[in-house]
Structures are given as structure tokens and as C-alpha cells.
N, C-alpha and C. Protein backbone atom coordinates (compact mmCIF):
# COMPACT_ATOMS: atom_id res chain seq x y z
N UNK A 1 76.59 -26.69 -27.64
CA UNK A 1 75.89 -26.53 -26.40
C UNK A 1 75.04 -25.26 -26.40
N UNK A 2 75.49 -24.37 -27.13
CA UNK A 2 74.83 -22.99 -26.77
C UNK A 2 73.81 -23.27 -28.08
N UNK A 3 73.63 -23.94 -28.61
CA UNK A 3 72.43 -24.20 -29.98
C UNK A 3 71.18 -24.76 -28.97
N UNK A 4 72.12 -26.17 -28.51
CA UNK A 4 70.67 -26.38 -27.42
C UNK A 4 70.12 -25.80 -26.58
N UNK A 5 70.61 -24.98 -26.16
CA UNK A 5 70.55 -23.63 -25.16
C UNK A 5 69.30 -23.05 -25.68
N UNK A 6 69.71 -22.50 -27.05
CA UNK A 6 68.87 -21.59 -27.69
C UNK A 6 67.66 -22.42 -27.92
N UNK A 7 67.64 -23.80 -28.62
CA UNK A 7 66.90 -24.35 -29.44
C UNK A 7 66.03 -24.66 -27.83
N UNK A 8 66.05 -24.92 -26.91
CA UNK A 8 65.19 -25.19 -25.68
C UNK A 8 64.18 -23.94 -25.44
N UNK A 9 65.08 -22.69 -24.89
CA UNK A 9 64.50 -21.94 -24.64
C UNK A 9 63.09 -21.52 -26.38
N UNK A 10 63.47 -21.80 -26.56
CA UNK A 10 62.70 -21.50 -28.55
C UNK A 10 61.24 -22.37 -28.12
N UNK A 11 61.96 -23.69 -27.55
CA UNK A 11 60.83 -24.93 -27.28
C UNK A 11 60.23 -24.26 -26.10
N UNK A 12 60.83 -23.18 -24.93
CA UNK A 12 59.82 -23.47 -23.88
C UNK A 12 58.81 -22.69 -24.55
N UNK A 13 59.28 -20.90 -25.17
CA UNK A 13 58.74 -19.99 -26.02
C UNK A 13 57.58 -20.97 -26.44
N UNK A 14 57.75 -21.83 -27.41
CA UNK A 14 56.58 -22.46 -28.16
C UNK A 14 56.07 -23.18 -27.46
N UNK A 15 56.36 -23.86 -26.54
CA UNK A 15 54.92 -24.86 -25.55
C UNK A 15 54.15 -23.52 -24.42
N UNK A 16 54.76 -22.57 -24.10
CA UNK A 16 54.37 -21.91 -22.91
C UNK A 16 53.14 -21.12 -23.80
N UNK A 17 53.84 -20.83 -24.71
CA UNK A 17 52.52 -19.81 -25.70
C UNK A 17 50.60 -20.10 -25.94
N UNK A 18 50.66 -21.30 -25.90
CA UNK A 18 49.42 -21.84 -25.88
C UNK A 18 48.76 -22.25 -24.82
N UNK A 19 49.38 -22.28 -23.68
CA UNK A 19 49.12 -22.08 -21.98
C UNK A 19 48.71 -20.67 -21.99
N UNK A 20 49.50 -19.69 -22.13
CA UNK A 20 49.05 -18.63 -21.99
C UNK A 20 47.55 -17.93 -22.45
N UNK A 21 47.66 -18.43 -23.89
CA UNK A 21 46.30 -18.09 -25.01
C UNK A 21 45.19 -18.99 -24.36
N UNK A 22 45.28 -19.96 -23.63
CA UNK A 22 44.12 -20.74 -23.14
C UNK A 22 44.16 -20.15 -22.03
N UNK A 23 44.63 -19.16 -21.31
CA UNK A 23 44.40 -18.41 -19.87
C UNK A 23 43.44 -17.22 -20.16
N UNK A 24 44.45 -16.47 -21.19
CA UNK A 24 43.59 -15.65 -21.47
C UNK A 24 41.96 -15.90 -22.36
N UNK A 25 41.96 -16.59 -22.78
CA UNK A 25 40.65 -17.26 -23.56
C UNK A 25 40.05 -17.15 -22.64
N UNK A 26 40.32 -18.46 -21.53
CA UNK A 26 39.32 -18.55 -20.43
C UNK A 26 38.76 -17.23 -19.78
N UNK A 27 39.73 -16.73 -19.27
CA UNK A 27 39.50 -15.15 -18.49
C UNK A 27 38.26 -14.52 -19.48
N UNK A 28 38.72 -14.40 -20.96
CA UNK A 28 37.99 -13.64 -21.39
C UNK A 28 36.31 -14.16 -21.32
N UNK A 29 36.19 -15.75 -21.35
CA UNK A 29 34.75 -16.05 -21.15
C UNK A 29 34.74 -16.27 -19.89
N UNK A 30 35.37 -16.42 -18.55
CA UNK A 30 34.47 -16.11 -17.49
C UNK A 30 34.32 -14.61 -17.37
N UNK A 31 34.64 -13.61 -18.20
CA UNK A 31 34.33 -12.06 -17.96
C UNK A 31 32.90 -12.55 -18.56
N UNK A 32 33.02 -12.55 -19.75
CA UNK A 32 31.60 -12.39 -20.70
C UNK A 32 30.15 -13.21 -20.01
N UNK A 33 30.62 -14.08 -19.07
CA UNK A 33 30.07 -14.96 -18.33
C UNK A 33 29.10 -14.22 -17.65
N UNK A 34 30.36 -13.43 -16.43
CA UNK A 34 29.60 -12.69 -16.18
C UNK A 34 28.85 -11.29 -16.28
N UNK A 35 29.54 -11.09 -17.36
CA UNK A 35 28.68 -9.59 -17.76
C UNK A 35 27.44 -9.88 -18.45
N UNK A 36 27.28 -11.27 -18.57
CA UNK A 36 26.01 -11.65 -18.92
C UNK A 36 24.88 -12.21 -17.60
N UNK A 37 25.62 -12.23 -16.70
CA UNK A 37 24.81 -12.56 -16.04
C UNK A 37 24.20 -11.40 -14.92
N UNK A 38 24.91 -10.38 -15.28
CA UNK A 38 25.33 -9.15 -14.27
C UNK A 38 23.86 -8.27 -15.04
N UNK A 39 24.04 -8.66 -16.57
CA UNK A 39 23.14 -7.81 -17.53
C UNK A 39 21.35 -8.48 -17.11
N UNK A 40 21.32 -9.68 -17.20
CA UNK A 40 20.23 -10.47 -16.81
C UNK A 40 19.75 -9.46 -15.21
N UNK A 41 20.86 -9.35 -14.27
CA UNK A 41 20.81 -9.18 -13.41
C UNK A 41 19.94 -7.36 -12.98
N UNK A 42 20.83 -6.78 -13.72
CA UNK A 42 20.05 -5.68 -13.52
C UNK A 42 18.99 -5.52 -14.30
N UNK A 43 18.31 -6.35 -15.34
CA UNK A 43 17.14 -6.01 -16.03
C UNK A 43 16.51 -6.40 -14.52
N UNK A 44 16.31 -7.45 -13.74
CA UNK A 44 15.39 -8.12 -12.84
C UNK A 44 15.34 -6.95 -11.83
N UNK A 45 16.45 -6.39 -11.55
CA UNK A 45 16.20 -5.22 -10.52
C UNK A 45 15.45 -3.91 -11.19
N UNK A 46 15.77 -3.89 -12.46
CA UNK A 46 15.16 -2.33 -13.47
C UNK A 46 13.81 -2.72 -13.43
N UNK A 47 13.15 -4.37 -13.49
CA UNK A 47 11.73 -5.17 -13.37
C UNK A 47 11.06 -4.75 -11.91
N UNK A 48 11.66 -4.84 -11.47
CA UNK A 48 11.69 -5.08 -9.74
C UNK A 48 11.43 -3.49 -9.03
N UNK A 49 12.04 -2.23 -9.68
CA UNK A 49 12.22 -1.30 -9.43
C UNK A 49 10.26 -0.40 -9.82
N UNK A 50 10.70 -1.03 -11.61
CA UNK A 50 9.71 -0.54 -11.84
C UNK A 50 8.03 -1.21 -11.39
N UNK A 51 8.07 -2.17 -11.18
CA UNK A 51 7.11 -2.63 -10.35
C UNK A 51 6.40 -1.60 -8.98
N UNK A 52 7.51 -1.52 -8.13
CA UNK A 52 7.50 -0.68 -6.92
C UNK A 52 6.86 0.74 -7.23
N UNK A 53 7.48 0.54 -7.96
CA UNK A 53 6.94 2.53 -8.73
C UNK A 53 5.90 2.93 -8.52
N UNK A 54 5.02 1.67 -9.27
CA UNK A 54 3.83 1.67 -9.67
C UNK A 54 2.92 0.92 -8.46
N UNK A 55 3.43 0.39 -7.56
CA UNK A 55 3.03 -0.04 -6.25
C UNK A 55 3.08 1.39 -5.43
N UNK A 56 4.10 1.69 -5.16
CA UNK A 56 3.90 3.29 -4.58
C UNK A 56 3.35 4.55 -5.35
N UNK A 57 2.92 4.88 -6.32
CA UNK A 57 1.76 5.11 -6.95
C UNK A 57 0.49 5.09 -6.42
N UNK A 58 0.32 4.00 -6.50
CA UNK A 58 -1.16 3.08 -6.28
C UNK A 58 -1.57 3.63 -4.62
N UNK A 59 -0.50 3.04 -3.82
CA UNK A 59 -0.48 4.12 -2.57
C UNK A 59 -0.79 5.54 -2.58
N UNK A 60 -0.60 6.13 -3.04
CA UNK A 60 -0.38 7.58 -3.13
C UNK A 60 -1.45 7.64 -3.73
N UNK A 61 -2.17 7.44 -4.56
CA UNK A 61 -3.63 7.57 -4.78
C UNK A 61 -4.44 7.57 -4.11
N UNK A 62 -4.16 6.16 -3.38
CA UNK A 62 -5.24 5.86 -1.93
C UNK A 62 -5.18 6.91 -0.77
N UNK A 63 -3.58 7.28 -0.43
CA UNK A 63 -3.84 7.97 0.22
C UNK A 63 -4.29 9.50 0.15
N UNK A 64 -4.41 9.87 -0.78
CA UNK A 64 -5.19 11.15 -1.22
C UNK A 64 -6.42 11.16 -1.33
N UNK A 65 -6.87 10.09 -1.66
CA UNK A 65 -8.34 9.76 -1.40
C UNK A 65 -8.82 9.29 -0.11
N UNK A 66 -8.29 8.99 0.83
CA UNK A 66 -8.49 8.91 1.89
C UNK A 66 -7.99 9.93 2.76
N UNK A 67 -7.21 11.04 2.79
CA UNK A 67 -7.15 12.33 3.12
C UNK A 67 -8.36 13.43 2.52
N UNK A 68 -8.95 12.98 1.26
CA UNK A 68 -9.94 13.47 1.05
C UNK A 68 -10.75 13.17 1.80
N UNK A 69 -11.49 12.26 2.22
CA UNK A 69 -12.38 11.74 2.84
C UNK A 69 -12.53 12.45 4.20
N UNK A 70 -11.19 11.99 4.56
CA UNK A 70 -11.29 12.76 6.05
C UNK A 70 -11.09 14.53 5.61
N UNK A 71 -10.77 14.89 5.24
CA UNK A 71 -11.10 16.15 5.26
C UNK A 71 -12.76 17.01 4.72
N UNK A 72 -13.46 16.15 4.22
CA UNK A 72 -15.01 16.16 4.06
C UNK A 72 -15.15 15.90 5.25
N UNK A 73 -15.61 14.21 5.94
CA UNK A 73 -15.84 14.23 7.63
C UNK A 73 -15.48 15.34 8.22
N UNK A 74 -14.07 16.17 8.37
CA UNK A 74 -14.01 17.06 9.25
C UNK A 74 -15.22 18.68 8.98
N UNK A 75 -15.39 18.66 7.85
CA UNK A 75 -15.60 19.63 7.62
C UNK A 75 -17.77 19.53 7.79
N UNK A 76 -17.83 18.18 7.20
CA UNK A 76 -19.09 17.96 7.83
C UNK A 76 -18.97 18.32 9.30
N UNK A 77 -18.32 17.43 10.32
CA UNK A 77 -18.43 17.67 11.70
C UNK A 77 -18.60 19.24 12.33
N UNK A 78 -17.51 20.23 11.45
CA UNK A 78 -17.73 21.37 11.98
C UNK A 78 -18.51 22.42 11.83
N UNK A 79 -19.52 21.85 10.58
CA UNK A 79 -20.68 22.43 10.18
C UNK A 79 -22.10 21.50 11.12
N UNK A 80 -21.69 20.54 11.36
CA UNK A 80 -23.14 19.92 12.56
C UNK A 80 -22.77 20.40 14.08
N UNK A 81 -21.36 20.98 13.99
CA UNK A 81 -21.04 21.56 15.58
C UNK A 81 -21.23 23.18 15.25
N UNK A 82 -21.56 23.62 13.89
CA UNK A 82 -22.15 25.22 14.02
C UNK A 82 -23.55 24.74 14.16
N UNK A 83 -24.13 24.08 13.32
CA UNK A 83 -25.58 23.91 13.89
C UNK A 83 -26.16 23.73 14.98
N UNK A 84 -25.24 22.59 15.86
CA UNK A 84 -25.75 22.54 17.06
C UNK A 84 -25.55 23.78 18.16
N UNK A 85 -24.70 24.82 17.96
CA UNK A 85 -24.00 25.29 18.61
C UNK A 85 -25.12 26.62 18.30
N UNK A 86 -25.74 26.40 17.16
CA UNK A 86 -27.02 27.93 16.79
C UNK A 86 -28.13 26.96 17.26
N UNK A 87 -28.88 26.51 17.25
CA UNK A 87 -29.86 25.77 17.74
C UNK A 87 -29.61 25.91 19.49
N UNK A 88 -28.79 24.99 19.95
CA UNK A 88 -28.69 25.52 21.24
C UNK A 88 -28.51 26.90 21.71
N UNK A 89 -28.55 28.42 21.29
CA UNK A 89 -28.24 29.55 20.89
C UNK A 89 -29.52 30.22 22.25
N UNK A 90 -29.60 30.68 23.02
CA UNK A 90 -30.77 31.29 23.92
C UNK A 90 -31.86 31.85 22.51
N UNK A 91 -30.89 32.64 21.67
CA UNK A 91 -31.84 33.88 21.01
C UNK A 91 -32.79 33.41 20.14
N UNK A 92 -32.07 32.06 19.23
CA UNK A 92 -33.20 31.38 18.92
C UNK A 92 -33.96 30.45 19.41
N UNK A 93 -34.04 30.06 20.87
CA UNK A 93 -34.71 29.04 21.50
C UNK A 93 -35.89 30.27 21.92
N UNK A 94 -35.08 31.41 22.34
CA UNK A 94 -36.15 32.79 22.52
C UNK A 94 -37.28 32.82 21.31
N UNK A 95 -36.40 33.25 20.29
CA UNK A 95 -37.60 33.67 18.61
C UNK A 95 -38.17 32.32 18.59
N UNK A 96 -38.15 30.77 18.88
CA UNK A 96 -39.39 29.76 18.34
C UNK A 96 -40.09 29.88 19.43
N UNK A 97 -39.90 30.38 20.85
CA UNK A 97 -40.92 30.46 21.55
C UNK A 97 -42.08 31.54 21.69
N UNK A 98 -41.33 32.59 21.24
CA UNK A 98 -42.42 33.86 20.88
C UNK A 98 -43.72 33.34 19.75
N UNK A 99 -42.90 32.89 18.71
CA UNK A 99 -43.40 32.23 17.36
C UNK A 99 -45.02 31.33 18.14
N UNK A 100 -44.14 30.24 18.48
CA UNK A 100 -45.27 28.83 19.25
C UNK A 100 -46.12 29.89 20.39
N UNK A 101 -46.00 30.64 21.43
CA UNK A 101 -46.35 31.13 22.28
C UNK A 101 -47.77 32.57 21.67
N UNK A 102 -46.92 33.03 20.84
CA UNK A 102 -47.74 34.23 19.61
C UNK A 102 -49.23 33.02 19.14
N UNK A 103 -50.64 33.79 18.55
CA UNK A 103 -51.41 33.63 17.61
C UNK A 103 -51.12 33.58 16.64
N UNK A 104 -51.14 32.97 15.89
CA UNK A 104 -50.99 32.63 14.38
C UNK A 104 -52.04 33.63 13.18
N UNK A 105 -51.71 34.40 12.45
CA UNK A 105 -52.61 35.31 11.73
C UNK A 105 -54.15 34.49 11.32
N UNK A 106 -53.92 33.48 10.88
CA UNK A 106 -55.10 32.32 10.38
C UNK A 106 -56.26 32.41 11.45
N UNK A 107 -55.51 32.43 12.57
CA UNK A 107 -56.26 32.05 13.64
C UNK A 107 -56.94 33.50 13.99
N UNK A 108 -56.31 34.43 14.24
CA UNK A 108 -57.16 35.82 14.15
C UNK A 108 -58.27 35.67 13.66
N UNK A 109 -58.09 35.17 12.23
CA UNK A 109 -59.35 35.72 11.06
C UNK A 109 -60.28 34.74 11.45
């Protein structure tokens, strides 16, 4: 009795063993499964990332060139608001009228 005892437990030992090795097998390819798919995965985001980069870039160009811009306009504007601001001036609306109002030397001679 105690042989069959032994000789069973021996049998479960040997049928259970290859249940086990097909668990772990499996496990090991749904890991690889997904570390392959995880790997696929972050190239598309490292794709995806670096795309943006170069999209916000592209921005950042524009907008420096268009901060340029406006900072020319401004600087035009505040040079046609000194002009207007000397032109409208009494002292020289005074000196072109002396000028126009005065004889001209030509005209002397």
C-alpha cells in the first residue's frame, strides 16, 4: 500500500510537471507579447513627440517674425508721430512762413 502511495504521488509529480512548464511558457510569451508591443508603442509616441518638436519650432519662428514685424510698425508709427508732432510745431510753421513771406535773393537781382 505505501508503494502505491509513493508510486501515485511520483505519477501526480510527473503529469503536474508539464502543466506547469506550459504555464510558464505561456506567461513567458504573453510577456514578450507585450513588450513587443509596448516597444512598437513607444517608438509611435518617440514619432509623435518628435514631430511636435518640430511643429513647435516652426511656431516659434513665426512668432518671432511676427513680433518682428510689429515691432518695426511700432517704431515706424513713433517716428510719423515725431514728424507730425515737429511739423505741427508753431516754430516751424513760424520759419516756412518768414521763408514764403521773405524775397527770395534771385528775385532781388
Amino acid at each position: 500500500m505505501k508503494k502505491n502511495r509513493l508510486e501515485n504521488r511520483g505519477n501526480r509529480k510527473r503529469n503536474s510537471s508539464p502543466l506547469w512548464l506550459v504555464i510558464i511558457l505561456s506567461g513567458i510569451v504573453v510577456l514578450l507579447v507585450w513588450l513587443q508591443g509596448n516597444i512598437k508603442y513607444q517608438k509611435t509616441i518617440k514619432e509623435f513627440n518628435e514631430e511636435l518638436i518640430k511643429i513647435n519650432q516652426e511656431v516659434e519662428k513665426l512668432k518671432l517674425s511676427k513680433e518682428e514685424e510689429i515691432d518695426l510698425l511700432r517704431e515706424e508709427i513713433e517716428d510719423n508721430k515725431k514728424l507730425n508732432d515737429l511739423e505741427a510745431s508753431p516754430s516751424i510753421k513760424e520759419t516756412q512762413a518768414v521763408f514764403e513771406a521773405s524775397p527770395s535773393e534771385e528775385g532781388k537781382e
